[in-house]
N, C-alpha and C. Protein backbone atom coordinates (compact mmCIF):
# COMPACT_ATOMS: atom_id res chain seq x y z
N UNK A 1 157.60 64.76 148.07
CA UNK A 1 156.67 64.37 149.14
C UNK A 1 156.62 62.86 149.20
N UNK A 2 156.99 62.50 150.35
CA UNK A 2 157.14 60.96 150.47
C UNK A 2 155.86 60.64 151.16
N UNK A 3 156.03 60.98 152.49
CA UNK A 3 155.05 60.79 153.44
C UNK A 3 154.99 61.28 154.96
N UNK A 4 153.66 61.44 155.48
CA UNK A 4 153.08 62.20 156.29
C UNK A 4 152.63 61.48 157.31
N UNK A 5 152.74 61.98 158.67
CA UNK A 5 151.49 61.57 159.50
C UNK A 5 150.40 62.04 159.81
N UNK A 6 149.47 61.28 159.97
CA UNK A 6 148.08 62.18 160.61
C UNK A 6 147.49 62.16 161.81
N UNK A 7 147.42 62.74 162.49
CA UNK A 7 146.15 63.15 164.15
C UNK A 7 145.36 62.26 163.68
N UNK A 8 145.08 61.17 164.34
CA UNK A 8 143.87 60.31 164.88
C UNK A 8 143.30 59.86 163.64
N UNK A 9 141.99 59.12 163.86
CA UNK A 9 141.18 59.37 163.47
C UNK A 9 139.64 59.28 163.73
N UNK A 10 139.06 59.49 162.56
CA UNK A 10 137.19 59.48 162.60
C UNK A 10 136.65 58.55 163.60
N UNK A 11 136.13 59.32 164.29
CA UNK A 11 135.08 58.21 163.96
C UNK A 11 134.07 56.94 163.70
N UNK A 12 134.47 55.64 163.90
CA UNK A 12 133.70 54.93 162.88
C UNK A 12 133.88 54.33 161.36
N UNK A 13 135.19 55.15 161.20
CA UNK A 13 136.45 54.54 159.97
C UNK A 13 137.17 53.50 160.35
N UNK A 14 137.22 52.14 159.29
CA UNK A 14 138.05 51.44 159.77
C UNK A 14 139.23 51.86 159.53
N UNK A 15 140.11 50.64 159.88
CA UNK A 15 141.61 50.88 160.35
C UNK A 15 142.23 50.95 158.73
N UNK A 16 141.58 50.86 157.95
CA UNK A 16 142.40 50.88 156.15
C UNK A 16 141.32 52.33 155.49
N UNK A 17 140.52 52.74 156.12
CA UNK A 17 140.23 53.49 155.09
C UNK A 17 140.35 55.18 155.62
N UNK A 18 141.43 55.80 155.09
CA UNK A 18 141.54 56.99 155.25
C UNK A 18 140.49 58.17 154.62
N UNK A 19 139.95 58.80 155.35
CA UNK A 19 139.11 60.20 155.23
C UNK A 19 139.50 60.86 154.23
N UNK A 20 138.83 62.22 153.49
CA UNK A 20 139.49 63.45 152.79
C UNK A 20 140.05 64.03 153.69
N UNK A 21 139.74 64.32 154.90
CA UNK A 21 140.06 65.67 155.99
C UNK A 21 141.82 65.00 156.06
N UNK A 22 141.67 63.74 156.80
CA UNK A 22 142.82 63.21 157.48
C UNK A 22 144.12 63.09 156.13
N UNK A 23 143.62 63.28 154.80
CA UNK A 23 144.62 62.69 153.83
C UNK A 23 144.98 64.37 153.33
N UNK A 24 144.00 65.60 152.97
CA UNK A 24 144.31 67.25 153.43
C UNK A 24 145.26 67.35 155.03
N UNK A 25 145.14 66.85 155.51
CA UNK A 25 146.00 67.00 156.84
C UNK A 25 147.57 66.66 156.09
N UNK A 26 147.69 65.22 156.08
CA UNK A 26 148.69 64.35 155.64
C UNK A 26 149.40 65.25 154.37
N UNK A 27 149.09 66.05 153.57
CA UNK A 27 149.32 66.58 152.34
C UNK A 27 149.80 68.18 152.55
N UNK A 28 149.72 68.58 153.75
CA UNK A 28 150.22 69.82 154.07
C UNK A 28 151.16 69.17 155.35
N UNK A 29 150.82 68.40 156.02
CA UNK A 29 152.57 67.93 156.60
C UNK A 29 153.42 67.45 156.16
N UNK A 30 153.08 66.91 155.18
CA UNK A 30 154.67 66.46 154.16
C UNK A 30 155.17 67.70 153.04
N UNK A 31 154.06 68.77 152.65
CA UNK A 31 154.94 69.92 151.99
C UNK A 31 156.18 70.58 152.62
N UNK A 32 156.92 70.52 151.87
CA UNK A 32 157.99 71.72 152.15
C UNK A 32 157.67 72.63 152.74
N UNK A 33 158.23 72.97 154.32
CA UNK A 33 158.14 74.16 154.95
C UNK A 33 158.17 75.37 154.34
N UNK A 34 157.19 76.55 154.26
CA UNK A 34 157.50 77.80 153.39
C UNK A 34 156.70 78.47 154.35
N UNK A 35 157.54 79.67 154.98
CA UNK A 35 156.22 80.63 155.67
C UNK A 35 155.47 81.57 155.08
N UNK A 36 155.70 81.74 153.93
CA UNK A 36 154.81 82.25 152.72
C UNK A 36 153.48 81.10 151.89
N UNK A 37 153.92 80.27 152.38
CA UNK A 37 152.60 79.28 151.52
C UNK A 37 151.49 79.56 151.97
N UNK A 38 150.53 80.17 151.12
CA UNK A 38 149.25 79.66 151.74
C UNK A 38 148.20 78.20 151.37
N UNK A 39 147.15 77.59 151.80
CA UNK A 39 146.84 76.66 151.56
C UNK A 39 145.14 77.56 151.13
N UNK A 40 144.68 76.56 150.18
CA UNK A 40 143.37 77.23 149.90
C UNK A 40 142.49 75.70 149.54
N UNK A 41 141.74 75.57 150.56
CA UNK A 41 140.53 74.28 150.30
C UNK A 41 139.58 74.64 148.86
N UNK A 42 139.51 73.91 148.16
CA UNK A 42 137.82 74.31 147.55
C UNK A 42 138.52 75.06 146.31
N UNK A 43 139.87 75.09 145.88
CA UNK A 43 139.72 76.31 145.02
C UNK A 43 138.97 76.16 143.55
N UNK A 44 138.26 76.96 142.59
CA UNK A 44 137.62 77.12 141.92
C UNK A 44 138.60 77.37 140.73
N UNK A 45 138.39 77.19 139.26
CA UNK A 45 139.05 77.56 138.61
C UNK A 45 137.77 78.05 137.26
N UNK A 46 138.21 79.43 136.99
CA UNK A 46 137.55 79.95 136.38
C UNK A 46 137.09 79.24 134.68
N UNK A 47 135.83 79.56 134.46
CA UNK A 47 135.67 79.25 133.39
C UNK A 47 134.99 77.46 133.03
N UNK A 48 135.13 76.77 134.09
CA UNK A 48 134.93 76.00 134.45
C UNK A 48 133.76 76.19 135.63
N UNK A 49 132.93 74.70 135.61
CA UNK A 49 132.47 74.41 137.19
C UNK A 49 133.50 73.63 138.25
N UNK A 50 134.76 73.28 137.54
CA UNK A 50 135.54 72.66 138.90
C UNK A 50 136.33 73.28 140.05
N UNK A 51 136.40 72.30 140.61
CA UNK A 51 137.25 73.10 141.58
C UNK A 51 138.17 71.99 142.44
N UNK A 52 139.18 72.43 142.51
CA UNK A 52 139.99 71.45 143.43
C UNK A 52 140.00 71.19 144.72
N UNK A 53 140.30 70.15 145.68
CA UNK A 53 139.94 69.64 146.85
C UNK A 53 141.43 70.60 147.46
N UNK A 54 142.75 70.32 146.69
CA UNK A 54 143.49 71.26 147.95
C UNK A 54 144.22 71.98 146.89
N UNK A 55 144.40 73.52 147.51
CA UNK A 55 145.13 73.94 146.48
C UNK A 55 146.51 74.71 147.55
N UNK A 56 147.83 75.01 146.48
CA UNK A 56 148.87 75.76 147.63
C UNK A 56 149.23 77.05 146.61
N UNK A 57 149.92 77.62 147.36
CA UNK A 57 150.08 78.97 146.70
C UNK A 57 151.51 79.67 147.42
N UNK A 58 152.73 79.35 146.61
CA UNK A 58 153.91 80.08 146.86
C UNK A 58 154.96 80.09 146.01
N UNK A 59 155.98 79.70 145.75
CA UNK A 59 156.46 79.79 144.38
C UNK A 59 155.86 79.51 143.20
N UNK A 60 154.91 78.25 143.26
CA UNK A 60 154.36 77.61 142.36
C UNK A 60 152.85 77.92 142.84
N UNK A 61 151.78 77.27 141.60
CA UNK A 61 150.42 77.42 142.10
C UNK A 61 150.25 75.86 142.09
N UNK A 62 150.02 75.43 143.30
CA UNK A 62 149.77 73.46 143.12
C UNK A 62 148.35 73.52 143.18
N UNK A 63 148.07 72.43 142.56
CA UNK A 63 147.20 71.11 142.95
C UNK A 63 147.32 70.04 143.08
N UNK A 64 145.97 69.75 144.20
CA UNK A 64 146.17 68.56 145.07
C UNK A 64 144.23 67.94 144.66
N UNK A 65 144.01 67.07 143.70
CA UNK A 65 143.30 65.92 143.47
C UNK A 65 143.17 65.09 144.45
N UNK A 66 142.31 64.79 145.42
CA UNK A 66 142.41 63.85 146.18
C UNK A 66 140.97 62.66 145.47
N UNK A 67 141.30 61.35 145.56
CA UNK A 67 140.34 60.45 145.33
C UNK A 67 140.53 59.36 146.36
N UNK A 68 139.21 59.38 147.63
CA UNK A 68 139.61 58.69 148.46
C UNK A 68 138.91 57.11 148.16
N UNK A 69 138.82 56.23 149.22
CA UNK A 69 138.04 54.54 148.61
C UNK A 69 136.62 54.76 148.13
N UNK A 70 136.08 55.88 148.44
CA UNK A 70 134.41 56.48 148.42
C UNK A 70 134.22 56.79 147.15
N UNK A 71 135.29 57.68 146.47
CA UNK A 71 135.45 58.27 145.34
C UNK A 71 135.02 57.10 143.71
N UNK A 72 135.07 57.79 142.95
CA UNK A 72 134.90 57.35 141.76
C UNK A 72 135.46 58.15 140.87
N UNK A 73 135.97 57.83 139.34
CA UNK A 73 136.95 58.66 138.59
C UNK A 73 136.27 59.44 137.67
N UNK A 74 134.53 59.17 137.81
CA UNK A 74 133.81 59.89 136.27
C UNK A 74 134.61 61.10 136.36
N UNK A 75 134.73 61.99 137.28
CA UNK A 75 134.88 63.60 137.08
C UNK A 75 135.80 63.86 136.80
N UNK A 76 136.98 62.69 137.01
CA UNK A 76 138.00 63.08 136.61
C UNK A 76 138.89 63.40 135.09
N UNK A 77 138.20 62.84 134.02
CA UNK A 77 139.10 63.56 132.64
C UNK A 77 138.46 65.10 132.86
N UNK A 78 137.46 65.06 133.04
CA UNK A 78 137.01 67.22 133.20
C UNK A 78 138.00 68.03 134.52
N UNK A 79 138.07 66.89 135.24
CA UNK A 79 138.80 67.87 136.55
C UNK A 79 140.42 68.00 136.25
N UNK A 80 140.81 67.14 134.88
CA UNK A 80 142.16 67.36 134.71
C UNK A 80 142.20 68.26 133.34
N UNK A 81 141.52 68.36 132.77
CA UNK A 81 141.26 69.58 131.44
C UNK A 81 141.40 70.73 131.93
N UNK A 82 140.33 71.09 133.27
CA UNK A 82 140.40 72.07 133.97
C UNK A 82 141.87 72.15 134.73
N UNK A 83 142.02 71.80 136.12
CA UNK A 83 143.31 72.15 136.53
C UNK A 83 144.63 71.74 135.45
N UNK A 84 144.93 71.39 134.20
CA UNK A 84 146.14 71.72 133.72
C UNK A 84 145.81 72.91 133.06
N UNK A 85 145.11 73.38 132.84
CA UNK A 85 145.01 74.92 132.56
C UNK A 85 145.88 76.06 133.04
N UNK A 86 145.52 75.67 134.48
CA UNK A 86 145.34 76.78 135.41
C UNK A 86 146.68 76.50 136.09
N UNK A 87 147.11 75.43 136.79
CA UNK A 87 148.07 75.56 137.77
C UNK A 87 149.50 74.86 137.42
N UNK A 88 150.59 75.62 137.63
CA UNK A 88 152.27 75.30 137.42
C UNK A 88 152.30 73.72 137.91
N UNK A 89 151.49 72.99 138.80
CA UNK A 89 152.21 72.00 138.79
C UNK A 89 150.57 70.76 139.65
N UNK A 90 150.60 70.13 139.15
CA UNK A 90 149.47 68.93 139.82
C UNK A 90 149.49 67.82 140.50
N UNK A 91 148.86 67.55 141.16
CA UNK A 91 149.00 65.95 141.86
C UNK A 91 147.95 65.38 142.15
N UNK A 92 147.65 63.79 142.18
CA UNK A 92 146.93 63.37 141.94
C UNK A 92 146.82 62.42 143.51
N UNK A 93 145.98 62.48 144.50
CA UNK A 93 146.70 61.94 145.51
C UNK A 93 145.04 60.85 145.69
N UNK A 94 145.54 59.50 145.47
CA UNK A 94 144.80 58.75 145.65
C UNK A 94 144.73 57.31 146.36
N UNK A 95 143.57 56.49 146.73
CA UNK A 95 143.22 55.46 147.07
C UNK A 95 144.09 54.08 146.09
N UNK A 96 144.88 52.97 146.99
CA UNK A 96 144.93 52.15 146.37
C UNK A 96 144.32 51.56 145.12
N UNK A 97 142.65 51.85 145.24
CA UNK A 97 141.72 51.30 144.15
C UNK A 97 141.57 51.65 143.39
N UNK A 98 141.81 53.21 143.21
CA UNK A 98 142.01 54.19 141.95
C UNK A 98 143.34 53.96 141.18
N UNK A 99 144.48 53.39 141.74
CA UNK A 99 145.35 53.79 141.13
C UNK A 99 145.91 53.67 139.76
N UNK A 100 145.96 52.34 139.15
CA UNK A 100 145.72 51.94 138.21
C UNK A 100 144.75 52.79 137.31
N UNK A 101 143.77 53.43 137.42
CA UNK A 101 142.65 54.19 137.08
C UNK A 101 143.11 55.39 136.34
N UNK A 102 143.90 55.88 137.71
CA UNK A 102 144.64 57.38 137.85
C UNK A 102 145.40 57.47 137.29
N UNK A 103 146.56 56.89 136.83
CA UNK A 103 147.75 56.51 136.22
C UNK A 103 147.20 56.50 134.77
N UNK A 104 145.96 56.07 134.09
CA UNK A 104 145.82 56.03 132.52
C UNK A 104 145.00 57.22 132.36
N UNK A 105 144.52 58.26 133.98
CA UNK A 105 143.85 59.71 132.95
C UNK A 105 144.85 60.43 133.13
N UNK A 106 145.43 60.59 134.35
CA UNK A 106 146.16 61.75 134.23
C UNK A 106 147.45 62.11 133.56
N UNK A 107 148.01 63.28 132.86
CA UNK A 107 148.88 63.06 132.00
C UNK A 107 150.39 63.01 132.74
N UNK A 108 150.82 62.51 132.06
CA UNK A 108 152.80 62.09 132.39
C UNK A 108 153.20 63.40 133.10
N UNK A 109 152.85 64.32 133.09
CA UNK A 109 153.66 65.74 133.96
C UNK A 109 152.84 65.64 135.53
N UNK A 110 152.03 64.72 135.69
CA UNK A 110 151.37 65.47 136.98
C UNK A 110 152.04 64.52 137.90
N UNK A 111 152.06 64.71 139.37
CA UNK A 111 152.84 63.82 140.51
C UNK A 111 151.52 62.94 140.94
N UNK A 112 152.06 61.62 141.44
CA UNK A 112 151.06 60.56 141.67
C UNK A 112 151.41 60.07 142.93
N UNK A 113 150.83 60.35 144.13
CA UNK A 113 150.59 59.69 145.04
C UNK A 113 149.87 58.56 145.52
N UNK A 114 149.97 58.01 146.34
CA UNK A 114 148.83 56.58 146.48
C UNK A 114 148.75 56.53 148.43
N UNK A 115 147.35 56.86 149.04
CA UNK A 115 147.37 56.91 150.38
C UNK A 115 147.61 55.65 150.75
N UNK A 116 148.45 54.80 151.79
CA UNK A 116 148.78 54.21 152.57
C UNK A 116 148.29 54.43 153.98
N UNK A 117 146.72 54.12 154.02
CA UNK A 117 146.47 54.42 155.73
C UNK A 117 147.12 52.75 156.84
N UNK A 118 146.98 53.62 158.05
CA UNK A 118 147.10 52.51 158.54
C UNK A 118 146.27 53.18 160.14
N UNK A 119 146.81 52.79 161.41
CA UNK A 119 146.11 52.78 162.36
C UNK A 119 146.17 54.60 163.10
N UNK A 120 147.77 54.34 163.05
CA UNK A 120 148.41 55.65 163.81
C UNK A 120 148.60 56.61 162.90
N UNK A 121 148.65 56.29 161.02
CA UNK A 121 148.95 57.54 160.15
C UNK A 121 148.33 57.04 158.92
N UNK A 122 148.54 58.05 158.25
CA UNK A 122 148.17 58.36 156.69
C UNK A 122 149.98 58.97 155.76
N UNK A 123 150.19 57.39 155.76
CA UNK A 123 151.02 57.97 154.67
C UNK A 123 151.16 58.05 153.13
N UNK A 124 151.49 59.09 152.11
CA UNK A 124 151.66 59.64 151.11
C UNK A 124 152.72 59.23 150.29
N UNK A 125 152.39 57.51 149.13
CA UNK A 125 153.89 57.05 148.96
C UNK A 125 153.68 58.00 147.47
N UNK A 126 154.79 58.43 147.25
CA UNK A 126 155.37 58.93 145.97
C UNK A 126 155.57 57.87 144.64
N UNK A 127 154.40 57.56 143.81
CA UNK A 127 154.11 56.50 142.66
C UNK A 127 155.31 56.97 141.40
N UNK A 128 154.48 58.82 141.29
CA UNK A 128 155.58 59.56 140.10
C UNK A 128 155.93 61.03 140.92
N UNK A 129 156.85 61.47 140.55
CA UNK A 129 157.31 62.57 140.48
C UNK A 129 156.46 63.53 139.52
N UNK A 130 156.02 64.76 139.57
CA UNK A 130 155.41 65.45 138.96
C UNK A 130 156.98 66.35 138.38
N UNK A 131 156.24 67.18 136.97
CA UNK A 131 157.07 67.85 136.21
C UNK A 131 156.24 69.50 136.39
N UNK A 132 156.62 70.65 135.90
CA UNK A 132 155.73 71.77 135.65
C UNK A 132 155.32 71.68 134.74
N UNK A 133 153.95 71.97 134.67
CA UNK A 133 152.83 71.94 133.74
C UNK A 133 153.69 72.79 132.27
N UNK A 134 153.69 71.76 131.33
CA UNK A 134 154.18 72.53 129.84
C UNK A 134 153.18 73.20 129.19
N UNK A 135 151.72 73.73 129.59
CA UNK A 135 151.32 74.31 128.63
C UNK A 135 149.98 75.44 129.47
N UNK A 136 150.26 75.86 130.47
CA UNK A 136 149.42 76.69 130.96
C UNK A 136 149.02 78.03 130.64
N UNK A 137 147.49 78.03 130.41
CA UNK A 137 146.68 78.85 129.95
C UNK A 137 146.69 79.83 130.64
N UNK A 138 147.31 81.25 130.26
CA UNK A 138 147.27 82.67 130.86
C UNK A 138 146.18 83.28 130.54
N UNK A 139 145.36 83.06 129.85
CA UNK A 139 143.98 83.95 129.75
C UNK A 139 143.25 83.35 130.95
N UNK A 140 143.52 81.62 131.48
CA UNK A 140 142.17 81.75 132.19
C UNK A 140 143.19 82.16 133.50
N UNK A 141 144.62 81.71 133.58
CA UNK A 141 144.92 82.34 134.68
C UNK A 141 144.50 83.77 135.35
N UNK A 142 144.67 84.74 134.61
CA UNK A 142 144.21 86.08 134.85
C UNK A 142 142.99 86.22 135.64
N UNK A 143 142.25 85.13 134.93
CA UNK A 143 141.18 85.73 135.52
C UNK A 143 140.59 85.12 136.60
N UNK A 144 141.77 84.71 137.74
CA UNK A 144 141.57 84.51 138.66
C UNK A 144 141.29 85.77 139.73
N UNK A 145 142.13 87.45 139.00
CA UNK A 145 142.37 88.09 139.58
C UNK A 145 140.85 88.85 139.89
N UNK A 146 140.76 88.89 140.62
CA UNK A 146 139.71 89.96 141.14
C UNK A 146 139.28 91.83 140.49
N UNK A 147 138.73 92.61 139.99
CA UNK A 147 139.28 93.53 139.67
C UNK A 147 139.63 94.42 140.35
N UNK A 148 140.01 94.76 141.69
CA UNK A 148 141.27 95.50 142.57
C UNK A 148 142.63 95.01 142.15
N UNK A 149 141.99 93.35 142.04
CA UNK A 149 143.70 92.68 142.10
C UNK A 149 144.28 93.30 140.81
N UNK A 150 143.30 92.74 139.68
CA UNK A 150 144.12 93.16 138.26
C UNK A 150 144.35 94.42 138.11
N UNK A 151 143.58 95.49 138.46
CA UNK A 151 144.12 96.52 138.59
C UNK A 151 145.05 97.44 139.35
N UNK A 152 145.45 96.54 139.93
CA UNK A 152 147.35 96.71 140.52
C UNK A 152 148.12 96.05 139.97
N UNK A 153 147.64 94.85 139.22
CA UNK A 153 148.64 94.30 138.57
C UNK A 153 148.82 95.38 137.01
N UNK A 154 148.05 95.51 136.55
CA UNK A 154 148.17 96.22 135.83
C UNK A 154 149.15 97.74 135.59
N UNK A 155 148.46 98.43 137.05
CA UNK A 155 150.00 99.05 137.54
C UNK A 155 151.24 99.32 137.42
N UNK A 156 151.76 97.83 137.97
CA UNK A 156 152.94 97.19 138.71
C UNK A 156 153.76 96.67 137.27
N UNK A 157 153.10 96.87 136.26
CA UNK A 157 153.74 96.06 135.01
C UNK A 157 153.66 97.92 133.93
N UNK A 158 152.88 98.69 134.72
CA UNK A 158 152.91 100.05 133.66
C UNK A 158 152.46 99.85 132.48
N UNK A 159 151.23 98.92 132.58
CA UNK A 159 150.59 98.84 130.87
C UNK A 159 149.63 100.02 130.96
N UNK A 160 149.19 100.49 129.52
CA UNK A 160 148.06 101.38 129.71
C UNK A 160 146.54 100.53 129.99
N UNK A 161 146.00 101.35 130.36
CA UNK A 161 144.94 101.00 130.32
C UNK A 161 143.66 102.07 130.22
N UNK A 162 142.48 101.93 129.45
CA UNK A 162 141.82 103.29 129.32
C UNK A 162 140.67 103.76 131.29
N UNK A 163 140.65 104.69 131.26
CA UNK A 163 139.62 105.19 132.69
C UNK A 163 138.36 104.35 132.52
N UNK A 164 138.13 103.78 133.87
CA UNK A 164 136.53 102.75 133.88
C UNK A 164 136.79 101.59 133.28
N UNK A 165 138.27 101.04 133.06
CA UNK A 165 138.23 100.24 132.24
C UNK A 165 137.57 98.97 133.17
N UNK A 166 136.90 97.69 132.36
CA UNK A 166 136.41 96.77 132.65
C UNK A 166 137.18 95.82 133.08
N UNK A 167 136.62 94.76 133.87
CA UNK A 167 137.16 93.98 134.52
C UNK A 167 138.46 93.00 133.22
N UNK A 168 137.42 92.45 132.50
CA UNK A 168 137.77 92.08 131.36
C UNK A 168 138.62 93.09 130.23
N UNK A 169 138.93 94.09 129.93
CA UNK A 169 139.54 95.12 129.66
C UNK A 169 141.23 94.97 130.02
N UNK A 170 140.64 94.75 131.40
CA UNK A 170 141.79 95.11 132.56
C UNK A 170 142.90 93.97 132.45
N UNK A 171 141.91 92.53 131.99
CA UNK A 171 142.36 91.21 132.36
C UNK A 171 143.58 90.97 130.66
N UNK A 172 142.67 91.36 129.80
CA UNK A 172 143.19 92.13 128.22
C UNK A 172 144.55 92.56 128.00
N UNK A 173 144.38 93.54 128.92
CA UNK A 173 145.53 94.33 129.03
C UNK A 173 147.01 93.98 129.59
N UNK A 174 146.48 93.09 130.92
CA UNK A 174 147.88 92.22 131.64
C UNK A 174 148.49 91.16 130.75
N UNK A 175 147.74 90.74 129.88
CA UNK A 175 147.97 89.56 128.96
C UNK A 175 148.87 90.09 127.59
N UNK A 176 148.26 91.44 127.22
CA UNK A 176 148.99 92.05 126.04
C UNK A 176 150.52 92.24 126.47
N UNK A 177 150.44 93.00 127.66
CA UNK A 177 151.71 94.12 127.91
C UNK A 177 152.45 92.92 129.32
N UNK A 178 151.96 91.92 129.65
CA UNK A 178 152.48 91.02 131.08
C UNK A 178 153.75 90.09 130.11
N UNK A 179 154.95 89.72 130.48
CA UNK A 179 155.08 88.59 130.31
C UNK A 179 154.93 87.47 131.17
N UNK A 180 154.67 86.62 130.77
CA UNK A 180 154.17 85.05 131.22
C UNK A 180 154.62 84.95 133.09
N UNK A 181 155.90 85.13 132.91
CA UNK A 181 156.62 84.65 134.46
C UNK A 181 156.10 85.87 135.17
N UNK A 182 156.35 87.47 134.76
CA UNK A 182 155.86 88.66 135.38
C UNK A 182 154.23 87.77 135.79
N UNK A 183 153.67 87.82 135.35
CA UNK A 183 152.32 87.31 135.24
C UNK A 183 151.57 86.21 136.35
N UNK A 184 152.42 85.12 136.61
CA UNK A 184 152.35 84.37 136.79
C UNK A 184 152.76 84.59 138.77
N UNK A 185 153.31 85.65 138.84
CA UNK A 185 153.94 86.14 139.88
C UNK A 185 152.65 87.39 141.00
N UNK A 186 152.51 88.33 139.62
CA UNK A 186 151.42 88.48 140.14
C UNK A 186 150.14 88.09 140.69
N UNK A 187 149.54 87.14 140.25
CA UNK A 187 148.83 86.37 140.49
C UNK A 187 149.16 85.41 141.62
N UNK A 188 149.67 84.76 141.55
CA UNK A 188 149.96 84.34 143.05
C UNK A 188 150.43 85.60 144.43
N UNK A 189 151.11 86.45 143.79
CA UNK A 189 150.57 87.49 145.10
C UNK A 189 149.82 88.07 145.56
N UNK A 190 148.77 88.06 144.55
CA UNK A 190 147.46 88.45 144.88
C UNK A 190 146.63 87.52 145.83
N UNK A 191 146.78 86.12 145.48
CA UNK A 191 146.09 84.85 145.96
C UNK A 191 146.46 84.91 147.35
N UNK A 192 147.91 84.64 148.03
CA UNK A 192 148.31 85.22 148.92
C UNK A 192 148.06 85.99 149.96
N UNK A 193 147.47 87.03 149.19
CA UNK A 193 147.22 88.35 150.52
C UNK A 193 145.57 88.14 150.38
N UNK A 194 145.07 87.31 149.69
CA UNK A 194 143.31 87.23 150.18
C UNK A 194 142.63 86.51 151.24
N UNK A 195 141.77 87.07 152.01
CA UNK A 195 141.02 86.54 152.43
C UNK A 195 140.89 85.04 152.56
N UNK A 196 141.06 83.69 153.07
CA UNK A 196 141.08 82.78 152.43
C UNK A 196 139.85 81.83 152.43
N UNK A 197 138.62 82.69 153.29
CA UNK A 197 137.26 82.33 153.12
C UNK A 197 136.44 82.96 152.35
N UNK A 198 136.80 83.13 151.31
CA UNK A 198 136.59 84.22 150.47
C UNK A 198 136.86 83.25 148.67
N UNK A 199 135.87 83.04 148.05
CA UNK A 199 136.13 82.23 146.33
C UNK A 199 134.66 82.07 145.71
N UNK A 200 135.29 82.03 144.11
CA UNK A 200 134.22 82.46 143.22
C UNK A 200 132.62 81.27 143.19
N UNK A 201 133.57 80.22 144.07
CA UNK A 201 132.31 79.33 144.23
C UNK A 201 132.59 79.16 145.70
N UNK A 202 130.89 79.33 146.21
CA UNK A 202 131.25 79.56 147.75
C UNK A 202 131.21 77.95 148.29
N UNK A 203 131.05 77.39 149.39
CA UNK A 203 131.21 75.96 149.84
C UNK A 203 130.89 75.87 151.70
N UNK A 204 129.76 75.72 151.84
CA UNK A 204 129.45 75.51 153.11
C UNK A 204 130.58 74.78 154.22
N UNK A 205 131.17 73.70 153.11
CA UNK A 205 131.46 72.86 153.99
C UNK A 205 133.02 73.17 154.75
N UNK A 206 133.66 74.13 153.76
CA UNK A 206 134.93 74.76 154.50
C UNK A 206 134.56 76.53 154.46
N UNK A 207 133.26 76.89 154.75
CA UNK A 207 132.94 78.04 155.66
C UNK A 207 133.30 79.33 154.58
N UNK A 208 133.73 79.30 152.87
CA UNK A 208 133.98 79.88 151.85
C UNK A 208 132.76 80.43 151.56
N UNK A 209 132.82 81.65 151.50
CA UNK A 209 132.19 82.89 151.03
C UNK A 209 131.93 83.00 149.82
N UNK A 210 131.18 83.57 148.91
CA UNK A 210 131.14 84.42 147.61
C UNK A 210 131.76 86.13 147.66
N UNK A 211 132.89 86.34 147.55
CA UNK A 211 133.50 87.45 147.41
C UNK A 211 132.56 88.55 147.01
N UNK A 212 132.42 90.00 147.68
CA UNK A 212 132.02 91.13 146.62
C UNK A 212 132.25 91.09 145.51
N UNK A 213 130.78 91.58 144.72
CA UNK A 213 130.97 91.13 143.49
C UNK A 213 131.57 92.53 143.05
N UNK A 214 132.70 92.54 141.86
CA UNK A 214 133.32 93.55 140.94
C UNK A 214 132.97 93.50 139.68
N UNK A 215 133.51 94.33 138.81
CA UNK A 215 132.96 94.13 137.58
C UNK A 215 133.90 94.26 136.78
């Protein structure tokens, strides 16, 4: 991802300082075309209170960190504990003023962007190249799954599992009898075919729901 343009802008923004909305715009026009990707605002990552500003979902599970000139970095050593957990691959897409900042929390595998606004666009220069995450946590992955979801995944892999089993049971079970990549597959097809106003922390501001609760 080099760089993007963006539709207009705000508002009442000057001519150097790019928005969240307009730099989420800029960050899904420079991805790689996939008609399978989905994009998910707001996503939540279990086990945690964080949640990421953009998330994608198709071969890989990304994140997208945005820190715009408004921003500040406190949240950020917790918001990177949390998403290297959880997702195959990260990025860190930030404000000139952060950068320097950004560059000493986040670790050597994640991709580093730096926004370049200007009048007519928002472009996305490429600082680092990101690597896939070397050490991602499959227990909390799992339990992204919903329990319909895990219990097709469960299925689809022919582990046992006992009648009534629990959500957590269920999540147990994909982890014993799943391997990692099987695993890792499921779960993003599940993400995929959901609802996409629909997450475990709901968010007024992109119109996200609190899912039926399962157990």
């Amino acid at each position: 991802m080099r760089q993007s343009p963006s539709e207009g802008r705000e508002s009442g923004d000057s001519d150097s300082f790019a928005t969240e909305a307009m730099i989420r715009d800029a960050i899904r026009s420079a991805a790689t075309p996939a008609l399978d990707r989905v994009w998910i605002d707001e996503f939540s990552v279990p086990e945690t209170k964080e949640r990421v500003d953009l998330a994608s979902v198709c071969d890989w599970l990304d994140a997208y960190e945005i820190k715009t000139e408004r921003d500040d970095l406190r949240r950020l050593p917790r918001q990177v504990a949390a998403f290297s957990q959880l997702f195959d691959r990260c990025t860190i897409v930030t404000a000139e003023k952060h950068l320097h900042g950004c560059l000493e929390l986040v670790p050597d595998w994640w991709a580093v962007l730096v926004v370049r606004p200007s009048i007519s666009e928002v472009r996305l220069e490429c600082i680092r190249d990101g690597k896939p995450n070397p050490d991602p946590d499959a227990e909390i992955l799992v339990r992204l799954l919903w329990k319909r979801e895990v219990e097709a995944a469960v299925q689809a892999i022919a582990a046992p599992s006992p009648p009534e089993a629990s959500r957590q049971m269920l999540w147990d079970a994909l982890l014993k009898h799943g391997k990692p990549k099987e695993i890792r597959k499921l779960v993003r097809d599940a993400l995929s075919c959901r609802d996409g106003t629909s997450a475990r922390m709901p968010s007024r501001r992109f119109n996200v729901s609190r899912p039926v609760a399962d157990s």
